[in-house]
C-alpha atoms as a PDB file:
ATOM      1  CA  UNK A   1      92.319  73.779  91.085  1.00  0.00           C
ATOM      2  CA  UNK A   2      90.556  76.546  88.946  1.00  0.00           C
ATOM      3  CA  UNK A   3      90.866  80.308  89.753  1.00  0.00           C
ATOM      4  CA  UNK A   4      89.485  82.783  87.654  1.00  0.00           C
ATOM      5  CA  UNK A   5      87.789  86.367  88.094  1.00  0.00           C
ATOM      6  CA  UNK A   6      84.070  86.231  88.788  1.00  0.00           C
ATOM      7  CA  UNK A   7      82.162  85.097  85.592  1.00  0.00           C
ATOM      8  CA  UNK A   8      85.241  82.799  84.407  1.00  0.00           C
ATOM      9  CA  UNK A   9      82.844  80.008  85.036  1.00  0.00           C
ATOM     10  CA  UNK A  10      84.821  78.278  87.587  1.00  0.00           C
ATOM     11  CA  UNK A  11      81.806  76.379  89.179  1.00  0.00           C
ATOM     12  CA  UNK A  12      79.956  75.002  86.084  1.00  0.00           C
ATOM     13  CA  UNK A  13      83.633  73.607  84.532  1.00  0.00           C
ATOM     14  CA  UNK A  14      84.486  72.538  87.927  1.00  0.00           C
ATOM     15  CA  UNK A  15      81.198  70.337  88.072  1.00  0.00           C
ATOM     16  CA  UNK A  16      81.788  69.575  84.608  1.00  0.00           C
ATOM     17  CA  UNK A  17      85.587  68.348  85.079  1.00  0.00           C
ATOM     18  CA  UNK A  18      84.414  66.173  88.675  1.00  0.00           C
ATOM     19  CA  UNK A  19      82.293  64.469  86.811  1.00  0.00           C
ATOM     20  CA  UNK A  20      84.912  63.827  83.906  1.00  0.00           C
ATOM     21  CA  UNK A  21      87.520  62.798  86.412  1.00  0.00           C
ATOM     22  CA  UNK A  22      84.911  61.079  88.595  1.00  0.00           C
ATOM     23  CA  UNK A  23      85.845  62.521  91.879  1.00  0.00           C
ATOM     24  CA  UNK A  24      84.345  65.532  94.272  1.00  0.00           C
ATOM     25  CA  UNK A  25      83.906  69.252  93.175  1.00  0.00           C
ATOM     26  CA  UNK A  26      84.493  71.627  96.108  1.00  0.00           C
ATOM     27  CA  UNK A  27      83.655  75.202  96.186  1.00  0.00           C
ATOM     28  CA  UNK A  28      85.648  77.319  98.698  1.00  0.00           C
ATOM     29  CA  UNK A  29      83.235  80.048  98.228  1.00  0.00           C
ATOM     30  CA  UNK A  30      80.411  77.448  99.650  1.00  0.00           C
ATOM     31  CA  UNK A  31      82.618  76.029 102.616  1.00  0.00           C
ATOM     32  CA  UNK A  32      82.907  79.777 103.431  1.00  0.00           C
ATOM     33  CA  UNK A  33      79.083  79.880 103.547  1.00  0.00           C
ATOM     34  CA  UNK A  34      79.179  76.790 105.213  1.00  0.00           C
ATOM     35  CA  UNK A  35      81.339  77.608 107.961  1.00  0.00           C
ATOM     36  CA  UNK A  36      79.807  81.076 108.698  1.00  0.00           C
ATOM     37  CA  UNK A  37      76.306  80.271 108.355  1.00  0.00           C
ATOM     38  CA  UNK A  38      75.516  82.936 105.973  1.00  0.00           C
ATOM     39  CA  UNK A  39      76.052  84.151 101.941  1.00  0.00           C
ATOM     40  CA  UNK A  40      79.329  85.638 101.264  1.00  0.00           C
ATOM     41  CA  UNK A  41      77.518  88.694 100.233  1.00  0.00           C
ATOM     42  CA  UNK A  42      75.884  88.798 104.184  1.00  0.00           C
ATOM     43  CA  UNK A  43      79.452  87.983 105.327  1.00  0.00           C
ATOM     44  CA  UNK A  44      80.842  91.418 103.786  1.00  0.00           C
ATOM     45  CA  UNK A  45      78.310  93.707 104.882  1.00  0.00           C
ATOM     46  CA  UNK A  46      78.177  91.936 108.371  1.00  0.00           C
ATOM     47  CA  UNK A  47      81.615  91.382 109.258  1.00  0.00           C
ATOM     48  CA  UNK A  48      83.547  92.926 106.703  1.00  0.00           C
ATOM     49  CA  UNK A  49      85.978  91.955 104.083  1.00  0.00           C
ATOM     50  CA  UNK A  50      88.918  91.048 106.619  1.00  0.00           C
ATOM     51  CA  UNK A  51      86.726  88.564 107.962  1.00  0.00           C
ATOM     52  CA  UNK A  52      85.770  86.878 104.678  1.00  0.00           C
ATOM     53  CA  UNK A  53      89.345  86.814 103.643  1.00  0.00           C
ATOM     54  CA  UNK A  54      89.871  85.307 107.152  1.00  0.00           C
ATOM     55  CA  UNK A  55      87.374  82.468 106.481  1.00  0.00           C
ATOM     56  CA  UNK A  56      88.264  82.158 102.802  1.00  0.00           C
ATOM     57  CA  UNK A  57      91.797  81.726 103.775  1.00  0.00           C
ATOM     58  CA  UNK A  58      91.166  78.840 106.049  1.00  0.00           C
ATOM     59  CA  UNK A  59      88.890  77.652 103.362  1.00  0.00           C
ATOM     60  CA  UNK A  60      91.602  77.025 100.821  1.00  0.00           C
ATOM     61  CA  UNK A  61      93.796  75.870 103.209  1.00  0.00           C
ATOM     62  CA  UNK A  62      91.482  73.108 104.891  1.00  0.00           C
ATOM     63  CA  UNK A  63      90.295  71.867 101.059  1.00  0.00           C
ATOM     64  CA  UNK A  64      93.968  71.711  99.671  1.00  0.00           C
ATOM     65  CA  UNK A  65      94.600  69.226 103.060  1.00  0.00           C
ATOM     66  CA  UNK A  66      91.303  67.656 102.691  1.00  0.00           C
ATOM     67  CA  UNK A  67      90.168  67.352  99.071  1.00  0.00           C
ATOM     68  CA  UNK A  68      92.061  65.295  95.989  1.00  0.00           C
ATOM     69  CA  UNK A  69      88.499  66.152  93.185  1.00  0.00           C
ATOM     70  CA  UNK A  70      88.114  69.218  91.599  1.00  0.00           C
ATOM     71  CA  UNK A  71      88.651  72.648  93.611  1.00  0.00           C
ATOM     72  CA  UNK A  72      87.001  75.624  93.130  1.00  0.00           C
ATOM     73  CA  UNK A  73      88.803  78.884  94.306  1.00  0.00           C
ATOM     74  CA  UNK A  74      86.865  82.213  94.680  1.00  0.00           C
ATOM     75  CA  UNK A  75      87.964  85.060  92.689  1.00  0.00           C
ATOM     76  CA  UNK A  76      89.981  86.814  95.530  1.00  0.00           C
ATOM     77  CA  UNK A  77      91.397  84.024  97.159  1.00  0.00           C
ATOM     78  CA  UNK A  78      94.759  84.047  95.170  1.00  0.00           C
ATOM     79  CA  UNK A  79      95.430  87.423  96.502  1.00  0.00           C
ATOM     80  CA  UNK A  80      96.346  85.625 100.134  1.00  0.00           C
ATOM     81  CA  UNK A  81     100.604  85.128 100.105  1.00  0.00           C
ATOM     82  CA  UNK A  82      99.813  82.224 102.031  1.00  0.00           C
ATOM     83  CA  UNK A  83      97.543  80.857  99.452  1.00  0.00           C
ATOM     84  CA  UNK A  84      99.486  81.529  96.778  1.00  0.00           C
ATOM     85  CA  UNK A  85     102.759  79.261  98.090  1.00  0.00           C
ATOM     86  CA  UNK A  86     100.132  76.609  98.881  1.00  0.00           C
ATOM     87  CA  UNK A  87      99.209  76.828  95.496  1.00  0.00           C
ATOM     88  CA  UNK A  88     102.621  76.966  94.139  1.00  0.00           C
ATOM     89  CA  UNK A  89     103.071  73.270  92.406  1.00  0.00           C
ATOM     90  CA  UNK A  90      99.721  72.250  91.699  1.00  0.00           C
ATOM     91  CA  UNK A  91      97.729  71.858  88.593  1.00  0.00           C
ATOM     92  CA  UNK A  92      95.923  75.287  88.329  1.00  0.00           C
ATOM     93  CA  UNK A  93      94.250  76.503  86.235  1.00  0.00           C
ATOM     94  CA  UNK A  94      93.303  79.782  85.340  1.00  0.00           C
ATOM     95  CA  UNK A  95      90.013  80.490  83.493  1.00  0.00           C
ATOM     96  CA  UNK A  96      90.694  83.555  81.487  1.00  0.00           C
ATOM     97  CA  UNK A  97      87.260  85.756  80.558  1.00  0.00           C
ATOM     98  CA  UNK A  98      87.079  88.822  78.755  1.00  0.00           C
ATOM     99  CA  UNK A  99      85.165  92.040  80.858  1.00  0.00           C
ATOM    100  CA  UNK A 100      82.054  91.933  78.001  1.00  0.00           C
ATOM    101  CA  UNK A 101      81.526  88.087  78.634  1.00  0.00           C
ATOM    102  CA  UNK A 102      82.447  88.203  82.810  1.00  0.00           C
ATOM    103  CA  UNK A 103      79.521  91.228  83.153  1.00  0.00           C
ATOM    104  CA  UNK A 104      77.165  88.963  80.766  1.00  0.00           C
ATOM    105  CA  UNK A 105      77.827  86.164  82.543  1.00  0.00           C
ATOM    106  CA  UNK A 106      78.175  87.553  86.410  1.00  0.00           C
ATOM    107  CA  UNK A 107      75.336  90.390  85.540  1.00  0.00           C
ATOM    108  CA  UNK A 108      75.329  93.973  86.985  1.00  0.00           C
ATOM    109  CA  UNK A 109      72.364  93.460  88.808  1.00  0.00           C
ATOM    110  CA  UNK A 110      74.412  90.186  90.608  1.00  0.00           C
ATOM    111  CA  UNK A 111      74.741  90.330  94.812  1.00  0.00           C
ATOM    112  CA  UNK A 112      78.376  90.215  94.900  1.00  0.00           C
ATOM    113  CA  UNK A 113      79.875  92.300  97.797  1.00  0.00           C
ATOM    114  CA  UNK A 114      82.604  93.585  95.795  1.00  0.00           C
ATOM    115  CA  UNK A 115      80.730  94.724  92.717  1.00  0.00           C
ATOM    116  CA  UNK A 116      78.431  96.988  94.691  1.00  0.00           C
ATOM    117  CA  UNK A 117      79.076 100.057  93.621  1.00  0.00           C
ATOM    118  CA  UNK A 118      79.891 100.899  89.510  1.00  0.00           C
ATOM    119  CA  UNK A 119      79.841  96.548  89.295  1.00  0.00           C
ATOM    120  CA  UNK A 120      81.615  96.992  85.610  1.00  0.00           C
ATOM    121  CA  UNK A 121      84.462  99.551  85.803  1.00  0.00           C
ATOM    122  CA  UNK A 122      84.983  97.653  89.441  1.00  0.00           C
ATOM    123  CA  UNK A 123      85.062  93.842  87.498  1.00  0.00           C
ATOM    124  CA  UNK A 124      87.539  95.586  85.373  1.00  0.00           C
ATOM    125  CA  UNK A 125      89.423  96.927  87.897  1.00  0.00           C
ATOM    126  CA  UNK A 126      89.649  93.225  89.849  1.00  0.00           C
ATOM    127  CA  UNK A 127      90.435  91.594  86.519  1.00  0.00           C
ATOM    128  CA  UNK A 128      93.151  93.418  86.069  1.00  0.00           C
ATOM    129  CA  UNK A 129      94.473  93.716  89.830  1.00  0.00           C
ATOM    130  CA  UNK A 130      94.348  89.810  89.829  1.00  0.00           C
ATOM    131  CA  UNK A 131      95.697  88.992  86.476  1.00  0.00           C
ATOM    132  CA  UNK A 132      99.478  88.598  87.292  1.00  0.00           C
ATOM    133  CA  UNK A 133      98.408  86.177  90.147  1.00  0.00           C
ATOM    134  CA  UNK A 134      96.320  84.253  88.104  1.00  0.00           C
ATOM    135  CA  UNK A 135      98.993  83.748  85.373  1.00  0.00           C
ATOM    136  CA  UNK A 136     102.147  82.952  87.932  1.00  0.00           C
ATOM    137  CA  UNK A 137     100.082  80.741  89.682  1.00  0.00           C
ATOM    138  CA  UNK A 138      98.528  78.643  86.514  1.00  0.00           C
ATOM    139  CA  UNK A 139     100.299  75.662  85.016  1.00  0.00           C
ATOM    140  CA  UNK A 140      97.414  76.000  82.217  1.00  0.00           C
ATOM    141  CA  UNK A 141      95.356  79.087  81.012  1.00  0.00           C
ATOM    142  CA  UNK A 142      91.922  78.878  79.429  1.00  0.00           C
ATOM    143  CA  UNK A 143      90.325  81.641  77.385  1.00  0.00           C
ATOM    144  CA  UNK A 144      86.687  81.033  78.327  1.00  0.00           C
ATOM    145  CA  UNK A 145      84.672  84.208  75.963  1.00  0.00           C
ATOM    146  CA  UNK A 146      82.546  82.638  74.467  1.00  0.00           C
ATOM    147  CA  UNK A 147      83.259  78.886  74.323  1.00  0.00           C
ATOM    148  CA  UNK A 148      80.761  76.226  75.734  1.00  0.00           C
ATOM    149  CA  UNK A 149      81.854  74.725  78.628  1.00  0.00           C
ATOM    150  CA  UNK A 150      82.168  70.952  76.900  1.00  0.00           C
ATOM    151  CA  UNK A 151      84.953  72.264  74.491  1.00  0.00           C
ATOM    152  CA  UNK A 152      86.593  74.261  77.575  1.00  0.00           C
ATOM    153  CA  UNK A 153      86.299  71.097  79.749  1.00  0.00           C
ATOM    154  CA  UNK A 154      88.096  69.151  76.790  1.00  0.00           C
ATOM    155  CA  UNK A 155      90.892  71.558  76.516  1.00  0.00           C
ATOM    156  CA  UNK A 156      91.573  71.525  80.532  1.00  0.00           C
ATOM    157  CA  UNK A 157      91.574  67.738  80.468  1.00  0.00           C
ATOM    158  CA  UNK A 158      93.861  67.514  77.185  1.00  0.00           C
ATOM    159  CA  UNK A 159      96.130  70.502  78.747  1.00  0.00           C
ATOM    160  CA  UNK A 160      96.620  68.867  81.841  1.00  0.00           C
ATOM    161  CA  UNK A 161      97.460  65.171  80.561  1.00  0.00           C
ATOM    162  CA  UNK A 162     100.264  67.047  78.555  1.00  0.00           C
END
């Protein structure tokens, strides 16, 4: 499982490390999309956030039953009590980013719902909110800033064999 803060990179290590492990990557964010019929970012303004926590909820918890590859958690979905004791035990892993790379990477122009409005002192604000989650929940943290994603994918697969 990765989790991370939007910009971690938790998709392109997560299609990196499937194909490493050979099994399935899975994207909560995308069974989300999936499921609703729409982009997350449609979701928000359309339903609202308690909705999309609804759906990402049920997400998580219908991929941790269904899926043995590589998961993919969205950025908020650790903040769920119910997620987090599902989580409690596995091999997470947290992808660590700095705010400079995260806003490089995620861009301030980007169509995420919750960077709307002031999208880096609101990425800061998220990063820091989620950081305590991230780090109780992980088994292994990776600092991401400005490593390639090989070398990071080495270091997850070394970390977790030890």
């Amino acid at each position: 499982m990765l989790i991370g803060p939007p910009g971690s990179g938790k998709t392109t290590l997560g299609r990196l490390l499937a194909e490493r492990f050979g099994v399935a990557f899975r994207d909560t964010d995308a069974d989300v999309e999936a499921v609703a019929g729409k982009p997350v970012s449609d979701i928000f303004v359309e339903d609202g956030e308690g909705r999309f926590r609804e759906l990402e909820r049920e997400a998580v918890r219908r991929a941790l039953a269904e899926h043995d590859g590589v998961l993919s958690l969205g950025g908020g979905a650790v903040l769920d009590e119910g997620t987090q004791a599902l989580l409690a035990g596995q091999p997470v892993v947290y992808l660590q980013v700095g705010l400079a790379d995260a806003v490089q990477r995620v861009g301030l122009a980007s169509a995420r719902p919750l960077l709307v409005l002031n999208p880096r002192s609101r990425l800061k604000k998220l990063m820091e909110e989620r950081r305590p989650i991230y780090e109780r929940l992980a088994v292994l943290t990776v600092v991401t800033d400005q490593r390639a994603p090989q070398e990071l994918a080495d270091e997850i697969v070394k970390g977790l064999a030890s």
